[in-house]
PDB file of N, CA and C in Angstrom:
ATOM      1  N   UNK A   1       9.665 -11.875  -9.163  1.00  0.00           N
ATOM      2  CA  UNK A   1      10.098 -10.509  -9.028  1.00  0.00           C
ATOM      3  C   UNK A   1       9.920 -10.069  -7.576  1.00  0.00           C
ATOM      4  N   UNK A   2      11.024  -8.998  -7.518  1.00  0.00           N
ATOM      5  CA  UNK A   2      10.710  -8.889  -5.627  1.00  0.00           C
ATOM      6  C   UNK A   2      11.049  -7.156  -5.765  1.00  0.00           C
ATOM      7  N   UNK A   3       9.998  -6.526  -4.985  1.00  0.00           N
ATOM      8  CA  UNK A   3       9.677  -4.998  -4.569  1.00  0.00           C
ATOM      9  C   UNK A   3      10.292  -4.736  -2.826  1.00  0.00           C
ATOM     10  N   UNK A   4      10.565  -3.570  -3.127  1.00  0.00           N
ATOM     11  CA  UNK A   4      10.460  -2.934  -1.433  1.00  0.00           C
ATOM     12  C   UNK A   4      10.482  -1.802  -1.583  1.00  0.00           C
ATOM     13  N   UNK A   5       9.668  -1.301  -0.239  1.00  0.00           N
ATOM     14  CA  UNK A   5      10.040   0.189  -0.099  1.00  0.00           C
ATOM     15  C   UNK A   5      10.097   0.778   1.190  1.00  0.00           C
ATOM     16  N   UNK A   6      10.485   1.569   1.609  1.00  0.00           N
ATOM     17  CA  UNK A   6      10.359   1.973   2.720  1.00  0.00           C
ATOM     18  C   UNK A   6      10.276   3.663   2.780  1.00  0.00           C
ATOM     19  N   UNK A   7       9.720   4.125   4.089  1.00  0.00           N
ATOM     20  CA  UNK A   7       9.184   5.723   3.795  1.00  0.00           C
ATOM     21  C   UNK A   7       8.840   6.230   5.399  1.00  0.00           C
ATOM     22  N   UNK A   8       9.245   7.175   5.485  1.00  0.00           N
ATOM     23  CA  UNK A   8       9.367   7.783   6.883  1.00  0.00           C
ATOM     24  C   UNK A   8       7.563   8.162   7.764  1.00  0.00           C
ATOM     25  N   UNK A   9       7.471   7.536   8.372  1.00  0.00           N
ATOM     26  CA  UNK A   9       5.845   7.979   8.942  1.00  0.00           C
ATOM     27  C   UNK A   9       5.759   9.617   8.682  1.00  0.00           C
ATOM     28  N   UNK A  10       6.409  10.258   9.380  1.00  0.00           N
ATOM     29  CA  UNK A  10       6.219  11.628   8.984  1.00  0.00           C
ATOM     30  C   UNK A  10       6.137  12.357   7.762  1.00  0.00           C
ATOM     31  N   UNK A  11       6.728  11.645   6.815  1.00  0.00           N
ATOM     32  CA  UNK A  11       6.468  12.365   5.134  1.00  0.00           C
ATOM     33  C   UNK A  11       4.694  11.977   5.290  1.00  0.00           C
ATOM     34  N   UNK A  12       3.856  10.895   5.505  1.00  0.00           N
ATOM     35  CA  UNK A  12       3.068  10.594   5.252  1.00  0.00           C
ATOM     36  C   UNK A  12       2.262  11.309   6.359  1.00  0.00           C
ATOM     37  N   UNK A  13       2.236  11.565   7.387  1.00  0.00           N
ATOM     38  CA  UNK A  13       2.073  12.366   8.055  1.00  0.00           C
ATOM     39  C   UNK A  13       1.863  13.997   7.792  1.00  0.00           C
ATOM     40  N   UNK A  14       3.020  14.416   7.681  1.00  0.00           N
ATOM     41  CA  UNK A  14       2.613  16.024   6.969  1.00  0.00           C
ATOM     42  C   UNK A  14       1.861  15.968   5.775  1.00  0.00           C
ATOM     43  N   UNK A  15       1.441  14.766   4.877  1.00  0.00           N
ATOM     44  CA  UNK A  15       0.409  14.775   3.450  1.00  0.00           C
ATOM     45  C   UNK A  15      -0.666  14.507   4.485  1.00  0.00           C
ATOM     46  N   UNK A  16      -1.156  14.069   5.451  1.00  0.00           N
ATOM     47  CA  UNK A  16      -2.356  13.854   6.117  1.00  0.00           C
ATOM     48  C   UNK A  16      -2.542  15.259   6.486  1.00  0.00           C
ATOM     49  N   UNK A  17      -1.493  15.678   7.022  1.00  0.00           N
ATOM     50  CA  UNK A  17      -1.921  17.215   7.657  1.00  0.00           C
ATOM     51  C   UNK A  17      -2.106  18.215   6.504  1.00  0.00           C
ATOM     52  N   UNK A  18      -1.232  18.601   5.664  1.00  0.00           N
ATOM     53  CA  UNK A  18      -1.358  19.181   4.687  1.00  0.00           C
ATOM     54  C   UNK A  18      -2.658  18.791   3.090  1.00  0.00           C
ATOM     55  N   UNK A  19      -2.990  17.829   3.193  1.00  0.00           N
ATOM     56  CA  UNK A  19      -3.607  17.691   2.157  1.00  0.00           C
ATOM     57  C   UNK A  19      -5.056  17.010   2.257  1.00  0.00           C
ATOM     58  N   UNK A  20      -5.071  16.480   3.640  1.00  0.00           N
ATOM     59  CA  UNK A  20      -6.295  15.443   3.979  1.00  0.00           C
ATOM     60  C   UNK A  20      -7.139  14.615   3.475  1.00  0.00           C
ATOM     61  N   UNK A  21      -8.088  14.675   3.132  1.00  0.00           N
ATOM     62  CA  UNK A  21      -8.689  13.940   2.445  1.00  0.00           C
ATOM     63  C   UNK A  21      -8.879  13.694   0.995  1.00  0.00           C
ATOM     64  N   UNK A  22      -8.455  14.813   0.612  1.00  0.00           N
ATOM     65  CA  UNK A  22      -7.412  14.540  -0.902  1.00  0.00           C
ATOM     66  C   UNK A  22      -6.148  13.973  -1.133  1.00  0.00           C
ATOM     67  N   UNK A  23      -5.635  14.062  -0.330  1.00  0.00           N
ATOM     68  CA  UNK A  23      -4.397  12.760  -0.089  1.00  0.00           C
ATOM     69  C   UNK A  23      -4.802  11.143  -0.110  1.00  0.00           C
ATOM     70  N   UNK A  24      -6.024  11.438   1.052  1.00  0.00           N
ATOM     71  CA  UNK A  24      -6.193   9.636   0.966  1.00  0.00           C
ATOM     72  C   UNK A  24      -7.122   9.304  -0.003  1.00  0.00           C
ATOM     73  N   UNK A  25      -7.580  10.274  -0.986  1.00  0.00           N
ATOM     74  CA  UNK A  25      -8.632   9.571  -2.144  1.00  0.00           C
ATOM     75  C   UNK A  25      -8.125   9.376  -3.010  1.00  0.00           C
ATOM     76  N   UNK A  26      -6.858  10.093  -3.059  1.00  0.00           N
ATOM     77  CA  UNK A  26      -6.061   9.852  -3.886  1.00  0.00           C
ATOM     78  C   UNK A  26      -4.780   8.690  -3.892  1.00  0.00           C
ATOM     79  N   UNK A  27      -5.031   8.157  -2.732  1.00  0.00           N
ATOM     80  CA  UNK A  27      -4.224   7.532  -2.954  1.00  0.00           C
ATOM     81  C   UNK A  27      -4.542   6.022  -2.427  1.00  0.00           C
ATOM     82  N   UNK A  28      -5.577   6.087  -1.223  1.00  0.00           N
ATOM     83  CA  UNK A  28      -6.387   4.898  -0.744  1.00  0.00           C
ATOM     84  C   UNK A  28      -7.867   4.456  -1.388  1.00  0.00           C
ATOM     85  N   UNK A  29      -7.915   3.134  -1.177  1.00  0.00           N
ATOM     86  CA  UNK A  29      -9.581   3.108  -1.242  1.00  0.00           C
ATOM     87  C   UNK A  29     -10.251   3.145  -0.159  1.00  0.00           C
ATOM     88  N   UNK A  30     -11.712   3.050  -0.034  1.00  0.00           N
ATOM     89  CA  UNK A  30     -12.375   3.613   0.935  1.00  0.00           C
ATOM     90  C   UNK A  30     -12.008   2.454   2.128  1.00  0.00           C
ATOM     91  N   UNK A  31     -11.864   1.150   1.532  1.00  0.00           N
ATOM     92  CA  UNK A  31     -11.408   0.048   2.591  1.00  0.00           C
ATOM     93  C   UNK A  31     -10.297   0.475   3.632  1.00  0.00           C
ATOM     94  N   UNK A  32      -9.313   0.930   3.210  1.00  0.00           N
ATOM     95  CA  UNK A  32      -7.685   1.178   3.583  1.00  0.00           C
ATOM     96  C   UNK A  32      -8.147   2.292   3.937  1.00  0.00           C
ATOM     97  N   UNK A  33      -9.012   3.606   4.124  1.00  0.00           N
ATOM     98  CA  UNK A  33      -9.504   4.633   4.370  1.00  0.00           C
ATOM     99  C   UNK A  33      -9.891   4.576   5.848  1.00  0.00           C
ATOM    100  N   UNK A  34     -10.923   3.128   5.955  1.00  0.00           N
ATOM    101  CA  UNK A  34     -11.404   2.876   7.186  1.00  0.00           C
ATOM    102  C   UNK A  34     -10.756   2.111   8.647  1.00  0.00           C
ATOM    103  N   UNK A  35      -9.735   1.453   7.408  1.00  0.00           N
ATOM    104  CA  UNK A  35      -8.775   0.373   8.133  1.00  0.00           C
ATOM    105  C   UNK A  35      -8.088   1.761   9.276  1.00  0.00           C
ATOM    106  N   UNK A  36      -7.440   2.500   8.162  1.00  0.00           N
ATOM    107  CA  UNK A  36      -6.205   3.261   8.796  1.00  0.00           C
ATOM    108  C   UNK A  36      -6.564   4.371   9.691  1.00  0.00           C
ATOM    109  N   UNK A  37      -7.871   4.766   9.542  1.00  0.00           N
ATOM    110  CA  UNK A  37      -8.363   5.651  10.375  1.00  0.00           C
ATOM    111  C   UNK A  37      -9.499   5.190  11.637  1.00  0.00           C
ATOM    112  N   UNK A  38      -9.481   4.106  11.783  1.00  0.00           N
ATOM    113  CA  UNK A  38      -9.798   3.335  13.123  1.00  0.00           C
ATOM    114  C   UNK A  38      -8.799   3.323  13.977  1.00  0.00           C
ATOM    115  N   UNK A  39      -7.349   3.357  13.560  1.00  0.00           N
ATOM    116  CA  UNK A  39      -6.056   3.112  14.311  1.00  0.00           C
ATOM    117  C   UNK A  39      -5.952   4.336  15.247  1.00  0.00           C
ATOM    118  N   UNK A  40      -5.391   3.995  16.444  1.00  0.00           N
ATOM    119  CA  UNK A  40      -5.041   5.197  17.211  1.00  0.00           C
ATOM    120  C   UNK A  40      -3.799   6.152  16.451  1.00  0.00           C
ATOM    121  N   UNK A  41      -2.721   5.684  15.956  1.00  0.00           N
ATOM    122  CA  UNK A  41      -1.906   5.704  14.806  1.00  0.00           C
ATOM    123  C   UNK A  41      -2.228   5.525  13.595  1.00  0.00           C
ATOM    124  N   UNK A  42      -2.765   6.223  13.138  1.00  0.00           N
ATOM    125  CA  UNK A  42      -3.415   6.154  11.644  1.00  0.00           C
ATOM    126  C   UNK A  42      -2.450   6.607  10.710  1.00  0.00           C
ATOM    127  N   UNK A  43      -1.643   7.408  10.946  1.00  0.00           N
ATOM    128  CA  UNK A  43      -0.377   7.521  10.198  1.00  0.00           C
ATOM    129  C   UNK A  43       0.606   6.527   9.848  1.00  0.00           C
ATOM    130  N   UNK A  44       0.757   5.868  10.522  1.00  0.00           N
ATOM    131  CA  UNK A  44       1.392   4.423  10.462  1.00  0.00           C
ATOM    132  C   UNK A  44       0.990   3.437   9.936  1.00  0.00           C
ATOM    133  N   UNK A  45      -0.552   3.556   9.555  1.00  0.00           N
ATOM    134  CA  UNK A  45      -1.206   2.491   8.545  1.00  0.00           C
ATOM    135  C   UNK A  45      -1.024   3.264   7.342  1.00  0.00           C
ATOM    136  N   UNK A  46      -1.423   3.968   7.231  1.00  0.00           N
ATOM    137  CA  UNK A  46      -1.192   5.122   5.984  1.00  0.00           C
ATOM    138  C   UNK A  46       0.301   5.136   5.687  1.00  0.00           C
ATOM    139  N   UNK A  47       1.418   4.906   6.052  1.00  0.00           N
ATOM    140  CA  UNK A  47       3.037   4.926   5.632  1.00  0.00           C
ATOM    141  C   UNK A  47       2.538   3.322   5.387  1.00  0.00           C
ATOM    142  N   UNK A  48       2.158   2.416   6.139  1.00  0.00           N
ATOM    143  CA  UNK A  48       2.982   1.148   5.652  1.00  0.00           C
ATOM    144  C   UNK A  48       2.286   0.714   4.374  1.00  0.00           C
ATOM    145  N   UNK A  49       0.741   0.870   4.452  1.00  0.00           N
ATOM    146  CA  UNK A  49      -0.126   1.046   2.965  1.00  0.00           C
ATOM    147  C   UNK A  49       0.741   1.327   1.996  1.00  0.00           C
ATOM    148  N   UNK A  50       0.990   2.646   2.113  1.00  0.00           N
ATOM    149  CA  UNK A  50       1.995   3.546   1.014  1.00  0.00           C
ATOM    150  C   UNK A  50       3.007   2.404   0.795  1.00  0.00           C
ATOM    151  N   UNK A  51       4.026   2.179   1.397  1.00  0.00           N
ATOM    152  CA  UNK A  51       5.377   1.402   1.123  1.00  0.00           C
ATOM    153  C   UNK A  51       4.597   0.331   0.567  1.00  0.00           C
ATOM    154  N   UNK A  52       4.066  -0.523   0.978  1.00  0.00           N
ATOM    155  CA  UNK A  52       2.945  -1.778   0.329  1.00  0.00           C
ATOM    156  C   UNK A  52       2.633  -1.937  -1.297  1.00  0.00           C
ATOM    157  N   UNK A  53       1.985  -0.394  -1.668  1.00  0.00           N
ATOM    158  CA  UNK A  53       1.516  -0.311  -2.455  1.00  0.00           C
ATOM    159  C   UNK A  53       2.673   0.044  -3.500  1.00  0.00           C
ATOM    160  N   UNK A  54       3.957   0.696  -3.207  1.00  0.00           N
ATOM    161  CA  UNK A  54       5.083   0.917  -3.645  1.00  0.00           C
ATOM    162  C   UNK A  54       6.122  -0.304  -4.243  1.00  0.00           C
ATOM    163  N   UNK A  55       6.109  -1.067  -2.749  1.00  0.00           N
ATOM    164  CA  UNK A  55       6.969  -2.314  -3.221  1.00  0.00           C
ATOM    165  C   UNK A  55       6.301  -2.875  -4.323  1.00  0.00           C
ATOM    166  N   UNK A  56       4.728  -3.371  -4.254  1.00  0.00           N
ATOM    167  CA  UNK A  56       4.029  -4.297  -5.115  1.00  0.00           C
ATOM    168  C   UNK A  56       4.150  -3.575  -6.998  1.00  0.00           C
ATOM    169  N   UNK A  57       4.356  -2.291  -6.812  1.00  0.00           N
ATOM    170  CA  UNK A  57       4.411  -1.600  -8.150  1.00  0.00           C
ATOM    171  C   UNK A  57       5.691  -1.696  -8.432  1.00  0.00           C
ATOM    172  N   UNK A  58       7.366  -2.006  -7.978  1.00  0.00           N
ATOM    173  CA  UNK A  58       8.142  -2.159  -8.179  1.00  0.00           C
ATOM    174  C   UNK A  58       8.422  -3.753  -8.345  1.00  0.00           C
ATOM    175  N   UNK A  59       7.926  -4.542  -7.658  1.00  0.00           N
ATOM    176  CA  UNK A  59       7.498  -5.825  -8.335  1.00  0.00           C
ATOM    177  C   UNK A  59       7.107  -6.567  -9.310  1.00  0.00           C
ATOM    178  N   UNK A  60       6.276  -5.687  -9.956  1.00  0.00           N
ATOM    179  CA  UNK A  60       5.229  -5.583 -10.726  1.00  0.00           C
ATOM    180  C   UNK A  60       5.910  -5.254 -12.278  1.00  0.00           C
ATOM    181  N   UNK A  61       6.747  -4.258 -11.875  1.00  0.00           N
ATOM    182  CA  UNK A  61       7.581  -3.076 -12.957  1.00  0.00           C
ATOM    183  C   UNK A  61       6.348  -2.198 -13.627  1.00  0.00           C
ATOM    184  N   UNK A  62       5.399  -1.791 -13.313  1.00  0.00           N
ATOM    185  CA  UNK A  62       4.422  -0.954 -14.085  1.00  0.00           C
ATOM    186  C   UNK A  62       4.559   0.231 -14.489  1.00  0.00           C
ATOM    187  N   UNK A  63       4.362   0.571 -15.326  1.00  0.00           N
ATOM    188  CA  UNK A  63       4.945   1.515 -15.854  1.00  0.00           C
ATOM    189  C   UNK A  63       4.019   2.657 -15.718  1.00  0.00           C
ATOM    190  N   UNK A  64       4.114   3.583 -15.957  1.00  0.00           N
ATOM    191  CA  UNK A  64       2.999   5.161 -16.188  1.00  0.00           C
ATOM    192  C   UNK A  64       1.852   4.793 -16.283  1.00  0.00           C
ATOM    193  N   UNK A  65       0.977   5.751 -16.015  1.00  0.00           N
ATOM    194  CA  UNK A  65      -0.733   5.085 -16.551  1.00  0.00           C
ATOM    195  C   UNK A  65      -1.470   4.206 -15.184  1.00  0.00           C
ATOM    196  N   UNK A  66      -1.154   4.263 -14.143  1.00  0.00           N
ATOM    197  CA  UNK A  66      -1.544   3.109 -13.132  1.00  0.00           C
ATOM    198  C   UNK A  66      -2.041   3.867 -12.266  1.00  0.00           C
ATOM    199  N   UNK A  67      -2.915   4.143 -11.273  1.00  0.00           N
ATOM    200  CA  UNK A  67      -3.391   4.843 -10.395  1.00  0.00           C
ATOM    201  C   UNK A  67      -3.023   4.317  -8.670  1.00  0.00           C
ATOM    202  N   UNK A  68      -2.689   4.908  -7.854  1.00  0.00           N
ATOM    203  CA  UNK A  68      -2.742   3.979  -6.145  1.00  0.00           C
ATOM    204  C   UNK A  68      -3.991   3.409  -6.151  1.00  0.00           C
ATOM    205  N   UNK A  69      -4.733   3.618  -6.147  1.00  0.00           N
ATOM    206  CA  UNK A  69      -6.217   2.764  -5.786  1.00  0.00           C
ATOM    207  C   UNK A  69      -6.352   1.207  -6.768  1.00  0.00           C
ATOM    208  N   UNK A  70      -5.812   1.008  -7.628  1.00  0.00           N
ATOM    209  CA  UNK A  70      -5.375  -0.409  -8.416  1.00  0.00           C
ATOM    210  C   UNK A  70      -4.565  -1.243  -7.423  1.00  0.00           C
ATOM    211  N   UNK A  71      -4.205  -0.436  -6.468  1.00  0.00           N
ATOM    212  CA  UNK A  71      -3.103  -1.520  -5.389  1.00  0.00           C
ATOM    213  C   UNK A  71      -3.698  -1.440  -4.145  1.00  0.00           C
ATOM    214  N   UNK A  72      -4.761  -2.514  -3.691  1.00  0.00           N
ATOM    215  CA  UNK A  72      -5.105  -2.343  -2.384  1.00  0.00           C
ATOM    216  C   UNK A  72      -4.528  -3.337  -1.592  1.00  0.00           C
ATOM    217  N   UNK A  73      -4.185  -2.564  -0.151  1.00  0.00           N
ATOM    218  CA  UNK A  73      -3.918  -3.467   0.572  1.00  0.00           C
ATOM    219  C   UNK A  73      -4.719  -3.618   1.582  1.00  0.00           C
ATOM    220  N   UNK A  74      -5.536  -4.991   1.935  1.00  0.00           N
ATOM    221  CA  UNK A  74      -6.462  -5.140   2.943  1.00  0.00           C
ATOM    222  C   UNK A  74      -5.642  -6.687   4.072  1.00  0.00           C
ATOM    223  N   UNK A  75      -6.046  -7.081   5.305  1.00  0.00           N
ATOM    224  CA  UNK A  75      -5.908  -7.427   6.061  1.00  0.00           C
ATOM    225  C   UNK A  75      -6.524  -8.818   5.962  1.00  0.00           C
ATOM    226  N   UNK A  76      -6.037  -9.931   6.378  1.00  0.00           N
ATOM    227  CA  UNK A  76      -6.896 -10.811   6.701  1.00  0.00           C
ATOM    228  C   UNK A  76      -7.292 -10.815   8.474  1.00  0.00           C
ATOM    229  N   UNK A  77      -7.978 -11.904   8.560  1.00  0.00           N
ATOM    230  CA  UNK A  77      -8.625 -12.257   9.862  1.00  0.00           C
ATOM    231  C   UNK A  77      -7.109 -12.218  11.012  1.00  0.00           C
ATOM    232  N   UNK A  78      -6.589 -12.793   9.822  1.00  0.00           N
ATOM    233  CA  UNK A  78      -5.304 -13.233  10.931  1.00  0.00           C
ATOM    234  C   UNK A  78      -4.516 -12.362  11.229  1.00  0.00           C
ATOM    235  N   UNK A  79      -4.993 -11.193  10.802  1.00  0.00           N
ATOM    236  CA  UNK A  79      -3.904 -10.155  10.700  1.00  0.00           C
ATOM    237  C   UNK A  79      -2.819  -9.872   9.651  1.00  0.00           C
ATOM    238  N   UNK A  80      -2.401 -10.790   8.981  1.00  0.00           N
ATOM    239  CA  UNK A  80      -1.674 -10.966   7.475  1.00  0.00           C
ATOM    240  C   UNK A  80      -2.457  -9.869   6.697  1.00  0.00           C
ATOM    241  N   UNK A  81      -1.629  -9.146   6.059  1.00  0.00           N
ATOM    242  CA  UNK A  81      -1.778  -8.234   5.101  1.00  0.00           C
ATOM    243  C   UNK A  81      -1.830  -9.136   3.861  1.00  0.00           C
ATOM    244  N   UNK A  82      -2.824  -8.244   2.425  1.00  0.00           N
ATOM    245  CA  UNK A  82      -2.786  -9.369   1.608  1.00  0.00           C
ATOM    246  C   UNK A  82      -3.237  -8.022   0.252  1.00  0.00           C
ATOM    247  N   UNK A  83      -2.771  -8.440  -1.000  1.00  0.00           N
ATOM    248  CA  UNK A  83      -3.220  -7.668  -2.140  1.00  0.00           C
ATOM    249  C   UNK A  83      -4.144  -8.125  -2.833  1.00  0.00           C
ATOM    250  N   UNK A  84      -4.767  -7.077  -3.031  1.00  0.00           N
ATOM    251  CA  UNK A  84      -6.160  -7.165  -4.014  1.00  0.00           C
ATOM    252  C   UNK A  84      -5.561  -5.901  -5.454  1.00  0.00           C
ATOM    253  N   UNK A  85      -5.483  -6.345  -6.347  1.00  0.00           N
ATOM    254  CA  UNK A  85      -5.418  -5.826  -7.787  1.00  0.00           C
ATOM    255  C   UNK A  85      -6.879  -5.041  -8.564  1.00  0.00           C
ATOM    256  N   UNK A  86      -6.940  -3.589  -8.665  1.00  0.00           N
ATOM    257  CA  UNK A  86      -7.714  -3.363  -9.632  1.00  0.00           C
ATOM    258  C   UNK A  86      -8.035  -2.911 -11.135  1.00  0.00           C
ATOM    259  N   UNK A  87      -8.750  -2.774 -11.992  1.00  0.00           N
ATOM    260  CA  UNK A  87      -8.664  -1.760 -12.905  1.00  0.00           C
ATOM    261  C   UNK A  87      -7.819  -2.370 -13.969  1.00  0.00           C
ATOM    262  N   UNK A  88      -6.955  -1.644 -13.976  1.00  0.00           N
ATOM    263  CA  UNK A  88      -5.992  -2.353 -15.686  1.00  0.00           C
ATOM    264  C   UNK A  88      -4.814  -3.039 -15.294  1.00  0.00           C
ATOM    265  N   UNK A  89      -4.697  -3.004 -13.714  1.00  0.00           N
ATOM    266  CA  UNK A  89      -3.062  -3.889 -13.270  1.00  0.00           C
ATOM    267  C   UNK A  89      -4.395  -4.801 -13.296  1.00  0.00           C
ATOM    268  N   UNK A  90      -5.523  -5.203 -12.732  1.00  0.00           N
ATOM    269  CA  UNK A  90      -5.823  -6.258 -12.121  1.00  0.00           C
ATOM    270  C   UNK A  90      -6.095  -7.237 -13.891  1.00  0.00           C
ATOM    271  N   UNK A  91      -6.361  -6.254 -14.893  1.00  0.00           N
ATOM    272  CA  UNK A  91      -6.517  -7.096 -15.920  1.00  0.00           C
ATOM    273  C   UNK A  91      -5.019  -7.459 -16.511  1.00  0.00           C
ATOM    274  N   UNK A  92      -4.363  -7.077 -16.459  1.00  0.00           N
ATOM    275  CA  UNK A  92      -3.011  -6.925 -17.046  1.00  0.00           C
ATOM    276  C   UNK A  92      -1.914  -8.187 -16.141  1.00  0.00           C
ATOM    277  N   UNK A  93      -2.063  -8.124 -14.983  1.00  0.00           N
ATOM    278  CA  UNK A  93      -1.201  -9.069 -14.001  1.00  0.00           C
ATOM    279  C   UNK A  93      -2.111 -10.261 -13.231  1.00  0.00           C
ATOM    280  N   UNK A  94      -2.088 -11.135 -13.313  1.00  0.00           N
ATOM    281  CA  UNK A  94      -2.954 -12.338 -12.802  1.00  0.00           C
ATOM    282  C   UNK A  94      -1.941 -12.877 -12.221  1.00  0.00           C
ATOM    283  N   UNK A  95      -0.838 -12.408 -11.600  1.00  0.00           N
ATOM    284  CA  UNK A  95       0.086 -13.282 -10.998  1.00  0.00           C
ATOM    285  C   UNK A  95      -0.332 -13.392  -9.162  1.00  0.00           C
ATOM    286  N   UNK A  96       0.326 -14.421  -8.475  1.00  0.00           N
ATOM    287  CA  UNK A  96       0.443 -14.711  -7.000  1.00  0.00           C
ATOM    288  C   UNK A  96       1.596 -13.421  -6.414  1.00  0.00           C
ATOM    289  N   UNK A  97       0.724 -12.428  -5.481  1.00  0.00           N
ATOM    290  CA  UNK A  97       1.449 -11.503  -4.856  1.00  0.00           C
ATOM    291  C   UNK A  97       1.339 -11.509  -3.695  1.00  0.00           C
ATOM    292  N   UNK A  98       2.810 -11.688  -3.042  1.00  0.00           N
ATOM    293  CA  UNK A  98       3.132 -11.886  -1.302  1.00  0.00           C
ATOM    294  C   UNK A  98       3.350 -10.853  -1.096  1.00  0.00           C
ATOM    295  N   UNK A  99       2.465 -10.433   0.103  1.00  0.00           N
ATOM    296  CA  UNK A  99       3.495  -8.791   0.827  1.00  0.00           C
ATOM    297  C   UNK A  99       3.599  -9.023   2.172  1.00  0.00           C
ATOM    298  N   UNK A 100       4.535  -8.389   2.968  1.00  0.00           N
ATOM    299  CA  UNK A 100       5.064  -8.131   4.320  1.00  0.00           C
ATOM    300  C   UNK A 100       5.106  -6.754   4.118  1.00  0.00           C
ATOM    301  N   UNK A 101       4.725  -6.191   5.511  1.00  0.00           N
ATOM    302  CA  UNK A 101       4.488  -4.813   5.816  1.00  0.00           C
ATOM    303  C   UNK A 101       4.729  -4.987   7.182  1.00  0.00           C
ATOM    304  N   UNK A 102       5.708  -3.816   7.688  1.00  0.00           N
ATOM    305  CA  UNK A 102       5.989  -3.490   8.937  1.00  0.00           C
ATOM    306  C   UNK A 102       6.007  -2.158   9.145  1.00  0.00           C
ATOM    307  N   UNK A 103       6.133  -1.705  10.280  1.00  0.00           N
ATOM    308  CA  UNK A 103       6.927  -0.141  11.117  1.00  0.00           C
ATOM    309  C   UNK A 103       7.208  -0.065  12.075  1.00  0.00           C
ATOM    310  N   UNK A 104       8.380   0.604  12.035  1.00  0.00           N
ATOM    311  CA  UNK A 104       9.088   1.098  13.806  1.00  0.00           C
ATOM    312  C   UNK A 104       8.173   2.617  13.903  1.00  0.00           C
ATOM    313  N   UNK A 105       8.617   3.293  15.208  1.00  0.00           N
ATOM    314  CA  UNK A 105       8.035   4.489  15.344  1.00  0.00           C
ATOM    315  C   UNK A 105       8.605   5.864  14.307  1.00  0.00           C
ATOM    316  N   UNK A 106       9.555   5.139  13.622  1.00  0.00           N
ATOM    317  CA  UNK A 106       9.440   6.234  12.743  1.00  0.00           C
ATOM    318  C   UNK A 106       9.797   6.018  11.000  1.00  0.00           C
ATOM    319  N   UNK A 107       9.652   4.583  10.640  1.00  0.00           N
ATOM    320  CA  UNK A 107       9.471   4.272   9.165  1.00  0.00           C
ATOM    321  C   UNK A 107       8.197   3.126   8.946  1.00  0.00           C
ATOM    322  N   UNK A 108       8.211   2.858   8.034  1.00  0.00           N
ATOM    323  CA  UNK A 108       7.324   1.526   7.069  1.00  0.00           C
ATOM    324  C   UNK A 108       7.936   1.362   6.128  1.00  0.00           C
ATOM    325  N   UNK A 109       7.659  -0.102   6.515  1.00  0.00           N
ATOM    326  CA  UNK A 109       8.632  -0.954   5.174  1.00  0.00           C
ATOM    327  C   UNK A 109       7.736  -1.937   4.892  1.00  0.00           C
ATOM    328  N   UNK A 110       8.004  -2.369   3.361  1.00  0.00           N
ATOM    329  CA  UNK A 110       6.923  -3.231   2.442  1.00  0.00           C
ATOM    330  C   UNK A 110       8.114  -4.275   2.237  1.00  0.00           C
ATOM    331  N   UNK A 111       7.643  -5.228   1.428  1.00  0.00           N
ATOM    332  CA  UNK A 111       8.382  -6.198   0.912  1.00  0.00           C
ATOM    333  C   UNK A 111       7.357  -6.873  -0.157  1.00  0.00           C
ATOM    334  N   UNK A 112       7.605  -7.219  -1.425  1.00  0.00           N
ATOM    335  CA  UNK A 112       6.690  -7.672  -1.957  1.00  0.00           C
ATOM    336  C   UNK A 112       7.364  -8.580  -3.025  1.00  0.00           C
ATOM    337  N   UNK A 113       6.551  -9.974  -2.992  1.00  0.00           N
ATOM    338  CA  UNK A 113       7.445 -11.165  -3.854  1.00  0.00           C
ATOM    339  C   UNK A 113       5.867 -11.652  -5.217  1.00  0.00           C
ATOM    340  N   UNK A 114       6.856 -11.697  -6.313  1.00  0.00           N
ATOM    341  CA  UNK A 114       5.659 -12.134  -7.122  1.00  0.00           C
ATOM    342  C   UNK A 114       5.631 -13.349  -7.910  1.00  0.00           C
ATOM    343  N   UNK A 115       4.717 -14.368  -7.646  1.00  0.00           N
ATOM    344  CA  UNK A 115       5.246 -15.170  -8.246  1.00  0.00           C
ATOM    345  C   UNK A 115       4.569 -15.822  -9.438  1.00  0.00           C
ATOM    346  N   UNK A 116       5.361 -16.113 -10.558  1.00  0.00           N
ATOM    347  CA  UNK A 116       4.679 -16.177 -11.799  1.00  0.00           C
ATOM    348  C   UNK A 116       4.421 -17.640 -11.852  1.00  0.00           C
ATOM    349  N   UNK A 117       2.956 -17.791 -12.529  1.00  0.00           N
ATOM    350  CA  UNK A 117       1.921 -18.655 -12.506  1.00  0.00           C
ATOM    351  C   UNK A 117       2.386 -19.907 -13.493  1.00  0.00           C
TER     352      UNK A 117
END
C-alpha cells in the first residue's frame, strides 16, 4: 500500500501560532516535540511530521478511532526518517513501513510505502 501527503508550511504554522502547545500535544510526541523545536525552522519539521504521519495513515487505510501520537516519526543517525507505531495501530499493523519526507520553503511532502510481511 502506498500513502502521500502534502501540506503548506504555513497552515502548520498559523496552528503553532494560534494554538501552541496544544497543537503539538496533540498531535506530536514529546520526541518529535524536541526534534522540531531544536530546528531554526521548526515549522518545517512540524509540516513534514504532519504530511509523514498523514501519508503513513493513508497507507495504512485506518479508519476513525486512531490518535496522531500512534504515528511517530523519529530520525535515524543517518538522517533517514523512520516510523515507530503506537497504541492500537502498533497492535493492529505489524507491517514494514517506508517513509520519505521532504520540503521546499513553502510545502512538505510525505511518501509512505507498506509492505506486507
Amino acid at each position: 500500500m502506498i500513502g502521500t501527503d502534502i501540506i503548506e508550511i504555513d497552515r502548520i504554522k498559523d496552528a503553532l501560532v494560534r494554538y501552541g502547545d496544544k497543537f503539538k500535544a496533540r498531535v506530536y510526541t514529546q520526541a518529535e516535540i524536541a526534534y522540531c523545536d531544536a530546528s531554526k525552522k521548526p515549522e518545517e519539521r512540524y509540516a513534514a511530521r504532519f504530511a509523514a504521519k498523514e501519508a503513513v495513515a493513508k497507507a495504512l487505510q485506518v479508519d476513525d478511532g486512531w490518535s496522531w501520537q500512534e504515528i511517530e516519526i523519529l530520525k535515524k543517525e543517518s538522517g533517514a526518517p523512520y516510523v515507530v507505531l503506537h497504541g492500537k495501530l502498533k497492535e493492529k499493523y505489524s507491517d514494514l513501513i517506508h517513509i520519505s519526507i521532504s520540503h521546499s520553503q513553502t510545502d512538505a511532502i510525505a511518501v509512505s510505502v507498506i509492505d506486507k510481511k
